[in-house]
C-alpha atoms as a PDB file:
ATOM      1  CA  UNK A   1      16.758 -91.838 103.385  1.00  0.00           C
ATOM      2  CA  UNK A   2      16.485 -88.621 101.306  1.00  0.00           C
ATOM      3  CA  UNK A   3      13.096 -87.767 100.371  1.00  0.00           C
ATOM      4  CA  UNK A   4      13.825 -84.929  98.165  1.00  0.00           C
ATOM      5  CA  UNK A   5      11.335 -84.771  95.107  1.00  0.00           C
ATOM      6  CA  UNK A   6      13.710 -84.100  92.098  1.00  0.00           C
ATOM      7  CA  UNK A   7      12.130 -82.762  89.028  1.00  0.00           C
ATOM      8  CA  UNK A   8      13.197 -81.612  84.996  1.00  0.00           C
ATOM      9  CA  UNK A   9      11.686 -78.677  83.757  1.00  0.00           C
ATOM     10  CA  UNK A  10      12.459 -77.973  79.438  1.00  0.00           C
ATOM     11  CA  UNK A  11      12.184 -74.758  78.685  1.00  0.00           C
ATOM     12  CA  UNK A  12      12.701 -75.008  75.367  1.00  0.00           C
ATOM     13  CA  UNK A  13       8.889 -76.499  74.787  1.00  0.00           C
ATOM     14  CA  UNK A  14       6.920 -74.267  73.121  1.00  0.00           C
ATOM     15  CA  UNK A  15       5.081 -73.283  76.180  1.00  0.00           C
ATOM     16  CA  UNK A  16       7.826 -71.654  77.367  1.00  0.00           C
ATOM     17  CA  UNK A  17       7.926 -70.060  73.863  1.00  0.00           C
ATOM     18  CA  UNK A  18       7.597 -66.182  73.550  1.00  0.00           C
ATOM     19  CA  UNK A  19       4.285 -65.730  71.643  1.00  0.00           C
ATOM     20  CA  UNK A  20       4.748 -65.052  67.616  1.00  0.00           C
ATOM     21  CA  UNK A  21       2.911 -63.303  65.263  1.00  0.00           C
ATOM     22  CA  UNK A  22       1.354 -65.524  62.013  1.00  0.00           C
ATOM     23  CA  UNK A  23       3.610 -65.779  58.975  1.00  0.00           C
ATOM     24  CA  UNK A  24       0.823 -63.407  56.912  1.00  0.00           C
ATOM     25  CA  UNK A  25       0.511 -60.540  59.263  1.00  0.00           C
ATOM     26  CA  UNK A  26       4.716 -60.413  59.615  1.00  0.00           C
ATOM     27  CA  UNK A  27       4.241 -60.102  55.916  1.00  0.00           C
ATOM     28  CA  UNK A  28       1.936 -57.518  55.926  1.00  0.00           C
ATOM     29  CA  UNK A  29       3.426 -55.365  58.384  1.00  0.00           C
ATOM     30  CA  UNK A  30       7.153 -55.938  56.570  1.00  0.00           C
ATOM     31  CA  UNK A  31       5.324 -54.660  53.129  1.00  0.00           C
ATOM     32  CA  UNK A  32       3.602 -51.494  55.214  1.00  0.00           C
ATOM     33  CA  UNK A  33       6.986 -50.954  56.166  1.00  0.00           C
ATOM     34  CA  UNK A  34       8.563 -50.754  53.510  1.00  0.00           C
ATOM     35  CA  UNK A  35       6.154 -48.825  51.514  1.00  0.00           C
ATOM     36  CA  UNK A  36       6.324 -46.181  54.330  1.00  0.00           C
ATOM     37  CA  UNK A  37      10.365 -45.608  53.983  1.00  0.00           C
ATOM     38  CA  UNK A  38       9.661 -45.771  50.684  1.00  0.00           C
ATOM     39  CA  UNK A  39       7.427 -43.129  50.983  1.00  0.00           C
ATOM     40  CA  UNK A  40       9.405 -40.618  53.264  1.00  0.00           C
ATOM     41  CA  UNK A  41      12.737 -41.370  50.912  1.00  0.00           C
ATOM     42  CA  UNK A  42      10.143 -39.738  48.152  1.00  0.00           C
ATOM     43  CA  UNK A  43       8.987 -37.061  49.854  1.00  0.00           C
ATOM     44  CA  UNK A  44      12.453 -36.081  51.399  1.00  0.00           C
ATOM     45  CA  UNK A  45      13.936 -36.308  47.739  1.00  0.00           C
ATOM     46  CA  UNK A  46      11.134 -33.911  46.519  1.00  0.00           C
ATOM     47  CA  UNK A  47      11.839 -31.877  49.247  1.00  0.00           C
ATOM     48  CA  UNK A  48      15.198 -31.495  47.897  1.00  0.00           C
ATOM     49  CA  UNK A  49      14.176 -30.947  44.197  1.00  0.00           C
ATOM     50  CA  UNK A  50      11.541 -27.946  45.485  1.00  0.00           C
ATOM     51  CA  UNK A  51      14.460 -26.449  47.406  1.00  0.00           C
ATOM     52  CA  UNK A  52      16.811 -26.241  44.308  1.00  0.00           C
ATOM     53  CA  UNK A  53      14.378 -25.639  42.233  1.00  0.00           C
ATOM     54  CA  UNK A  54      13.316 -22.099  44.265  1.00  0.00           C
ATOM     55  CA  UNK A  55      17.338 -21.341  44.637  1.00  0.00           C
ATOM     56  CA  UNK A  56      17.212 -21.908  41.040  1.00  0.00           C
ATOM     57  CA  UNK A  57      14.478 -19.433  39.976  1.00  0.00           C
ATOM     58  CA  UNK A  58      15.416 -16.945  42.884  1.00  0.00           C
ATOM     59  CA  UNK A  59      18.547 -16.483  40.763  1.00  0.00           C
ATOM     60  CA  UNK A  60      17.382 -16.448  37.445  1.00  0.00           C
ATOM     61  CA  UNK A  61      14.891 -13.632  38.610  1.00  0.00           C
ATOM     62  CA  UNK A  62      18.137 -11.832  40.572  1.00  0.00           C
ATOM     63  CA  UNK A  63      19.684 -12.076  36.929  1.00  0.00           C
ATOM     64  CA  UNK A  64      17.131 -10.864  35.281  1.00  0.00           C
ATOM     65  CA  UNK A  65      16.516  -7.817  37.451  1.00  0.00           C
ATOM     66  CA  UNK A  66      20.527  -7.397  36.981  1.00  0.00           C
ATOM     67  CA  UNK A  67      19.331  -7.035  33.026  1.00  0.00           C
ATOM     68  CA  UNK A  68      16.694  -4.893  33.574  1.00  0.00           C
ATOM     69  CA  UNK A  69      18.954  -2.226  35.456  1.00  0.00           C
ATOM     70  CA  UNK A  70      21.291  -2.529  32.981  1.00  0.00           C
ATOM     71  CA  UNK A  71      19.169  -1.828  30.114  1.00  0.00           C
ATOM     72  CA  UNK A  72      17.821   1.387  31.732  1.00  0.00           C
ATOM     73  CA  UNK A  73      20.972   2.612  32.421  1.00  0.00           C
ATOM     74  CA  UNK A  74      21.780   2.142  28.760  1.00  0.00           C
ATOM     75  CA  UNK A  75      18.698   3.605  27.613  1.00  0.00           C
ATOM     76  CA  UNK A  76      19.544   6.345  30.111  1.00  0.00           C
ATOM     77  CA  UNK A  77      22.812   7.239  28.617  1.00  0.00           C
ATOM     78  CA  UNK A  78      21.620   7.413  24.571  1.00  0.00           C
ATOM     79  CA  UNK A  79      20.175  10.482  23.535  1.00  0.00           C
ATOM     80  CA  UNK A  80      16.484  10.843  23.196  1.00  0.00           C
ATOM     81  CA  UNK A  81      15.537  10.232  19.446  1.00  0.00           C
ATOM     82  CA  UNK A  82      14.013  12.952  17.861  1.00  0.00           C
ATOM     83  CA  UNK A  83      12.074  12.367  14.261  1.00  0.00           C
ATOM     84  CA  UNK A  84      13.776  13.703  11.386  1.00  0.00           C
ATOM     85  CA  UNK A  85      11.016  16.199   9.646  1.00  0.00           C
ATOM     86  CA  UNK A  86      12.825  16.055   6.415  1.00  0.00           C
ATOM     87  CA  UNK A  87      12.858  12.429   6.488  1.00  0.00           C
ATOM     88  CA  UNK A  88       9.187  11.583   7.102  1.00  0.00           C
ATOM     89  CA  UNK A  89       8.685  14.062   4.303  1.00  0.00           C
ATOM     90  CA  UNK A  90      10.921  12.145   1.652  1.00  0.00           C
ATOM     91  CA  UNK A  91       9.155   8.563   3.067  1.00  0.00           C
ATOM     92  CA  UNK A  92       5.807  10.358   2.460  1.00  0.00           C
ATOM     93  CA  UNK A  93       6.646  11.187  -0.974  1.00  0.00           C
ATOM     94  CA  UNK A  94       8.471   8.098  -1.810  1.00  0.00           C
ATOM     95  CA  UNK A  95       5.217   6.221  -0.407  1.00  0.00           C
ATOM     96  CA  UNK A  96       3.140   8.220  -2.871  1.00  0.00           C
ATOM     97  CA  UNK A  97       5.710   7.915  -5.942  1.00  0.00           C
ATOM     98  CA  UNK A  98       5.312   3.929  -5.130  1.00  0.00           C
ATOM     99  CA  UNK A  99       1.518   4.227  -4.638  1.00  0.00           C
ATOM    100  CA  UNK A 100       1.290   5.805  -8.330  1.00  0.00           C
ATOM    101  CA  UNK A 101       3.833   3.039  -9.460  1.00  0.00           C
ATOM    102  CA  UNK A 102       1.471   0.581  -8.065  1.00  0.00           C
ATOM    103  CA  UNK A 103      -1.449   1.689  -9.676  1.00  0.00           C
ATOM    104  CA  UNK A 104       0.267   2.171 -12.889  1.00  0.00           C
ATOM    105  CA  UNK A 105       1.224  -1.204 -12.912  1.00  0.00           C
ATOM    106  CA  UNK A 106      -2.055  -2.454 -11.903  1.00  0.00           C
ATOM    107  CA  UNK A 107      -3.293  -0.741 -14.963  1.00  0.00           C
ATOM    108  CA  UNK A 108      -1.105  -2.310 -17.418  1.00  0.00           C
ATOM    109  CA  UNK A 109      -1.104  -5.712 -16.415  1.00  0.00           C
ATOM    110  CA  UNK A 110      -5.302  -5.715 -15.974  1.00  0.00           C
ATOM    111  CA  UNK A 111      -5.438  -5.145 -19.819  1.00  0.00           C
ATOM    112  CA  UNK A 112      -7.207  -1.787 -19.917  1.00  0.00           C
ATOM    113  CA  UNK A 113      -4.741  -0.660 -22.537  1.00  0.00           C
ATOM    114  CA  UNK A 114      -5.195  -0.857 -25.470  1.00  0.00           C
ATOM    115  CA  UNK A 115      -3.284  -1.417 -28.618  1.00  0.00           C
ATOM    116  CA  UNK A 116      -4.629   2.668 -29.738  1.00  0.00           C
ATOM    117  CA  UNK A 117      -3.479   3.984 -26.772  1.00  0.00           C
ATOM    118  CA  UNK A 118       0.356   2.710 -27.107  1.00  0.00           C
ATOM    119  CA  UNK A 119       2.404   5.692 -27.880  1.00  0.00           C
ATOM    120  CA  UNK A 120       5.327   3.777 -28.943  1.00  0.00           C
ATOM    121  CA  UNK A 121       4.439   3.031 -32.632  1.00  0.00           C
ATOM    122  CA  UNK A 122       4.070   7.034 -32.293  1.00  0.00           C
ATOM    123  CA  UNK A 123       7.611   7.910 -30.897  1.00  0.00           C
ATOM    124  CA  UNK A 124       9.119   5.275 -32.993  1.00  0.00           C
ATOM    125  CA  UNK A 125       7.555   6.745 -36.054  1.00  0.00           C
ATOM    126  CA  UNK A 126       8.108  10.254 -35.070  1.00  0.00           C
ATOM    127  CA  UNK A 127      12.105   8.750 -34.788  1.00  0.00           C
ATOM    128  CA  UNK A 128      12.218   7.571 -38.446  1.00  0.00           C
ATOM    129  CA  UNK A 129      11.266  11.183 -39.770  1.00  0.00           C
ATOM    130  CA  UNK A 130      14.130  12.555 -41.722  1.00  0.00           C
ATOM    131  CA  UNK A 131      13.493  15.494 -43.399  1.00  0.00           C
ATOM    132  CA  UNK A 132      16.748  17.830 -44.199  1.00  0.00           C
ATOM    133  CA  UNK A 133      16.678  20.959 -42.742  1.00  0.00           C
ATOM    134  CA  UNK A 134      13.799  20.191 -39.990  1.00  0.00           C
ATOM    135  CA  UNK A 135      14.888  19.661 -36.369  1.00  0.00           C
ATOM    136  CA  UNK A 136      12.780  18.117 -33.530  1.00  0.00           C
ATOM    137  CA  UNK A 137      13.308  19.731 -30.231  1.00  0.00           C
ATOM    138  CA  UNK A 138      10.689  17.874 -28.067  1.00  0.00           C
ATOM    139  CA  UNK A 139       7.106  16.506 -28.386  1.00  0.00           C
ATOM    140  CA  UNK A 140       4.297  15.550 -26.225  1.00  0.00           C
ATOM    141  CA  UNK A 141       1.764  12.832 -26.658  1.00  0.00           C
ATOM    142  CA  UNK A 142      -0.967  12.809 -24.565  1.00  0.00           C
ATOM    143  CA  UNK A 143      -4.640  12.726 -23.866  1.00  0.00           C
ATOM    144  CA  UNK A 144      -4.253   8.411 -24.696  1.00  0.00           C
ATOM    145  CA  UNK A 145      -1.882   9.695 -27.911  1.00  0.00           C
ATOM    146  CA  UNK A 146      -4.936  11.895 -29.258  1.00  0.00           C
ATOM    147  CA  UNK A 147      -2.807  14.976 -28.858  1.00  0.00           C
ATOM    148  CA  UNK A 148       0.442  15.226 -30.258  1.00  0.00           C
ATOM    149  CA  UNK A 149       2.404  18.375 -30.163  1.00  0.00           C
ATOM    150  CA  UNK A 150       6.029  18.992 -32.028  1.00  0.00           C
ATOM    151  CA  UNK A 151       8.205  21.731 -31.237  1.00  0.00           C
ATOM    152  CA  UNK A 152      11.938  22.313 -33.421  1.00  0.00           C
ATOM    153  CA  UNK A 153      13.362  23.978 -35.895  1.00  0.00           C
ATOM    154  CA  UNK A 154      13.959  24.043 -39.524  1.00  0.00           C
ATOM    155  CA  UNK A 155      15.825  26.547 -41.991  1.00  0.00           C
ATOM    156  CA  UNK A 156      13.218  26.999 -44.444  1.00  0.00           C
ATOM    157  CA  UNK A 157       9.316  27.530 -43.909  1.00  0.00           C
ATOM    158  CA  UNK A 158       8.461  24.991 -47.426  1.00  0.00           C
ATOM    159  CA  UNK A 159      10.038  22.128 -45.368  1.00  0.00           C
ATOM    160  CA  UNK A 160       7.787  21.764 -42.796  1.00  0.00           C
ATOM    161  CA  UNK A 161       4.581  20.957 -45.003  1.00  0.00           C
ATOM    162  CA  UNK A 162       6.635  17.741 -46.540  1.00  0.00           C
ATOM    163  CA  UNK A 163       7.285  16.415 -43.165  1.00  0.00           C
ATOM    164  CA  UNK A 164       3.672  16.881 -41.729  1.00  0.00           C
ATOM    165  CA  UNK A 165       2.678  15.305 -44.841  1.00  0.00           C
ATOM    166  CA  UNK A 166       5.059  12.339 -44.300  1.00  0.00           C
ATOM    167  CA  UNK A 167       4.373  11.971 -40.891  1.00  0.00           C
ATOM    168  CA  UNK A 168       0.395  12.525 -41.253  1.00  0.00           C
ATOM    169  CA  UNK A 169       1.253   9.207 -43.674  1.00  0.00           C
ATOM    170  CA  UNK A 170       2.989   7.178 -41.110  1.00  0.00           C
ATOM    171  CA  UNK A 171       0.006   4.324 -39.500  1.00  0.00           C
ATOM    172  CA  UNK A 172       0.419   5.618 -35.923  1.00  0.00           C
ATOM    173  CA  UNK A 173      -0.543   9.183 -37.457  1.00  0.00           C
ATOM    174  CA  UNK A 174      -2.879   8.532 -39.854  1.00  0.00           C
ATOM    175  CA  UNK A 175      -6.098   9.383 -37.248  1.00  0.00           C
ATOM    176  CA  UNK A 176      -4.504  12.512 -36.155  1.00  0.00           C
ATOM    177  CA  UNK A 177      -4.664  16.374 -37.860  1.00  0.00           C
ATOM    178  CA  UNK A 178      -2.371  18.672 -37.041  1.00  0.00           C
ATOM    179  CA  UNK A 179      -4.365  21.631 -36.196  1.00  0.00           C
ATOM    180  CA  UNK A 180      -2.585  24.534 -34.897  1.00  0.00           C
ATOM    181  CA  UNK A 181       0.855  25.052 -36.744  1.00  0.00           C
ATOM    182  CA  UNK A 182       3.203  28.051 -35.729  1.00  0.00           C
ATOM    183  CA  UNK A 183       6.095  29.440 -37.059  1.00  0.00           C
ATOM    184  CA  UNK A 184       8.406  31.872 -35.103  1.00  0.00           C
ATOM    185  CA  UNK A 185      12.077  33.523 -36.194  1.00  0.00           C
ATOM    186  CA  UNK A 186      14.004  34.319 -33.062  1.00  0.00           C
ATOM    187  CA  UNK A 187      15.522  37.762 -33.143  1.00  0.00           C
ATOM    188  CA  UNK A 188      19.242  37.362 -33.895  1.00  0.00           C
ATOM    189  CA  UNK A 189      18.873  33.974 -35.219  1.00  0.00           C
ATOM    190  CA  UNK A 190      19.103  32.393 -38.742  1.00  0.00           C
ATOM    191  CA  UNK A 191      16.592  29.407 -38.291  1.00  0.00           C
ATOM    192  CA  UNK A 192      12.782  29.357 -37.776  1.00  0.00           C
ATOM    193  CA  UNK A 193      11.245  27.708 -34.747  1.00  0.00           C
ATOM    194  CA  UNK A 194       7.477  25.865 -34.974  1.00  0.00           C
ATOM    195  CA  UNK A 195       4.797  24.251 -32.815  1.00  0.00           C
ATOM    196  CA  UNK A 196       2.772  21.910 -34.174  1.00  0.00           C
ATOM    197  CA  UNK A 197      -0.377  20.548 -32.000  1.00  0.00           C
ATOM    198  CA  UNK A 198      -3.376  18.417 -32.740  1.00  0.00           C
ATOM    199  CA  UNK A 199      -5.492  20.858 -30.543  1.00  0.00           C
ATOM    200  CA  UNK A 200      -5.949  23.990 -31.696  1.00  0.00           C
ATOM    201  CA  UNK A 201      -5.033  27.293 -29.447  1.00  0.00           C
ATOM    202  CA  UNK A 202      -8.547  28.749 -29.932  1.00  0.00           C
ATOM    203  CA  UNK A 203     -10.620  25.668 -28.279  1.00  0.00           C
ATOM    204  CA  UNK A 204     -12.127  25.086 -31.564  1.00  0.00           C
ATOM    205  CA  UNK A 205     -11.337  21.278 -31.914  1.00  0.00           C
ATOM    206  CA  UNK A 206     -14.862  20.073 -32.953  1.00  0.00           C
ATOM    207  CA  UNK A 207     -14.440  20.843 -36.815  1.00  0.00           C
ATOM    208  CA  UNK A 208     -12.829  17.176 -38.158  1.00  0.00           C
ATOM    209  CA  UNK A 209     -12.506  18.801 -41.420  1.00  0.00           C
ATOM    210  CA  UNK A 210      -9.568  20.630 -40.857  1.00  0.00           C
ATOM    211  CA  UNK A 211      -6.335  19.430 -42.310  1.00  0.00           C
ATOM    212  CA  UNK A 212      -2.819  19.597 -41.175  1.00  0.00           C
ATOM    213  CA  UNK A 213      -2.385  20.690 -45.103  1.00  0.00           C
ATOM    214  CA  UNK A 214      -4.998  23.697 -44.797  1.00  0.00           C
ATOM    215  CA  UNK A 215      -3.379  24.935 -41.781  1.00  0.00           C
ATOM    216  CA  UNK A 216       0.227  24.058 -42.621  1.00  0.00           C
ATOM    217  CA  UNK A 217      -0.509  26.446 -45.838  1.00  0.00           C
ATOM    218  CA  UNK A 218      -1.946  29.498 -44.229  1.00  0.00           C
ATOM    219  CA  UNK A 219       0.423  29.511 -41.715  1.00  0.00           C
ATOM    220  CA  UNK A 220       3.498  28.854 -44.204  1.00  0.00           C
ATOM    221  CA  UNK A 221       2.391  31.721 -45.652  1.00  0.00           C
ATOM    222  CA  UNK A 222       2.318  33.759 -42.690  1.00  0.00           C
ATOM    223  CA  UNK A 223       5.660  32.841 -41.834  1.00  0.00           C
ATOM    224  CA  UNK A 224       6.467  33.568 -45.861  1.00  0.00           C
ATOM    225  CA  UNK A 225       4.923  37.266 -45.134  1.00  0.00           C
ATOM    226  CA  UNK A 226       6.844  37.675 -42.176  1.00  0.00           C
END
């Protein structure tokens, strides 16, 4: 009779069972793992980007200092510039020749000009004298067209008092005596010259009186004598 005690163990039972962890900490702990190869692939790419970024930079400073030597080696080569003395002088006087212009204009187009001090009524009035015989050589009109001097020529002494008294006629003229009138022969020459001026030559200008007939008389006559 065998009295051997025969016995069935399962080890499949869930004592026998290696111990597991709960579903919601193996979640937790997947998520944490995740987020921390996550976090390494990040910090390994930027890593990366800082690394290219300095090889970057390191050669755009080499290429820059590559520029630098070059442009002193340039500069190096070229003469030193020396300033032109006659230049600066010519841009100092064009700068005061456009300073005058400036003001000039300024003047004109404020309206401080007025109609009696527009000397071309005068010169185109002094134009439209035709008197045969009598030659203008220049004038001046100055002092705001209060003094007016003629200088020409004419073949006969009489023919100057008809064309002071024409122009003295003329509107632009009509405020103005002629107060110092010469006439002058050249030596050698057939023709007369004369200077007339509003001024006269002796600073006596405050006598209104005095016509460009008186004058033009006594000195015709001089000239007549001569």
């Amino acid at each position: 009779m065998n009295w051997q005690v025969k016995q069935q163990i399962n080890f499949y039972t869930e004592a026998f069972q290696p111990p597991q962890l709960p579903r919601d900490i193996a979640y937790v702990l997947l998520g944490l793992s995740l987020n921390i190869v996550l976090m390494l692939t990040l910090a390994f790419a930027s890593w990366i980007y800082v690394k290219w970024e300095e090889k970057q930079l390191a050669a755009i400073q080499q290429q820059e200092l590559f520029l630098q030597q070059q442009i002193e080696q340039v500069m190096a080569s070229r003469p030193t510039l020396e300033v032109d003395s006659a230049l600066e002088q010519r841009k100092a006087h064009a700068q005061e020749n456009l300073s005058s212009s400036r003001k000039i204009l300024s003047y004109l187009t404020q309206g401080h000009l007025q109609q009696s001090h527009s000397y071309s009524s005068k010169v185109a009035q002094l134009g439209e004298q035709k008197i045969d015989g009598v030659w203008l050589q220049r004038f001046l009109i100055a002092d705001q067209g209060q003094q007016v001097i003629l200088e020409g020529f004419l073949d006969d002494p009489a023919k100057l008092s008809p064309y002071i008294s024409t122009l003295v006629q003329r509107p632009a003229y009509q405020d103005i005596a002629f107060r110092f009138v010469d006439i002058q022969k050249p030596e050698e020459q057939r023709w007369l010259s004369f200077v007339l001026d509003t001024h006269s030559r002796d600073g006596n200008d405050d006598n209104p009186e005095s016509t460009a007939s008186d004058n033009t008389t006594q000195t015709l006559a001089q000239g007549a004598n001569q």
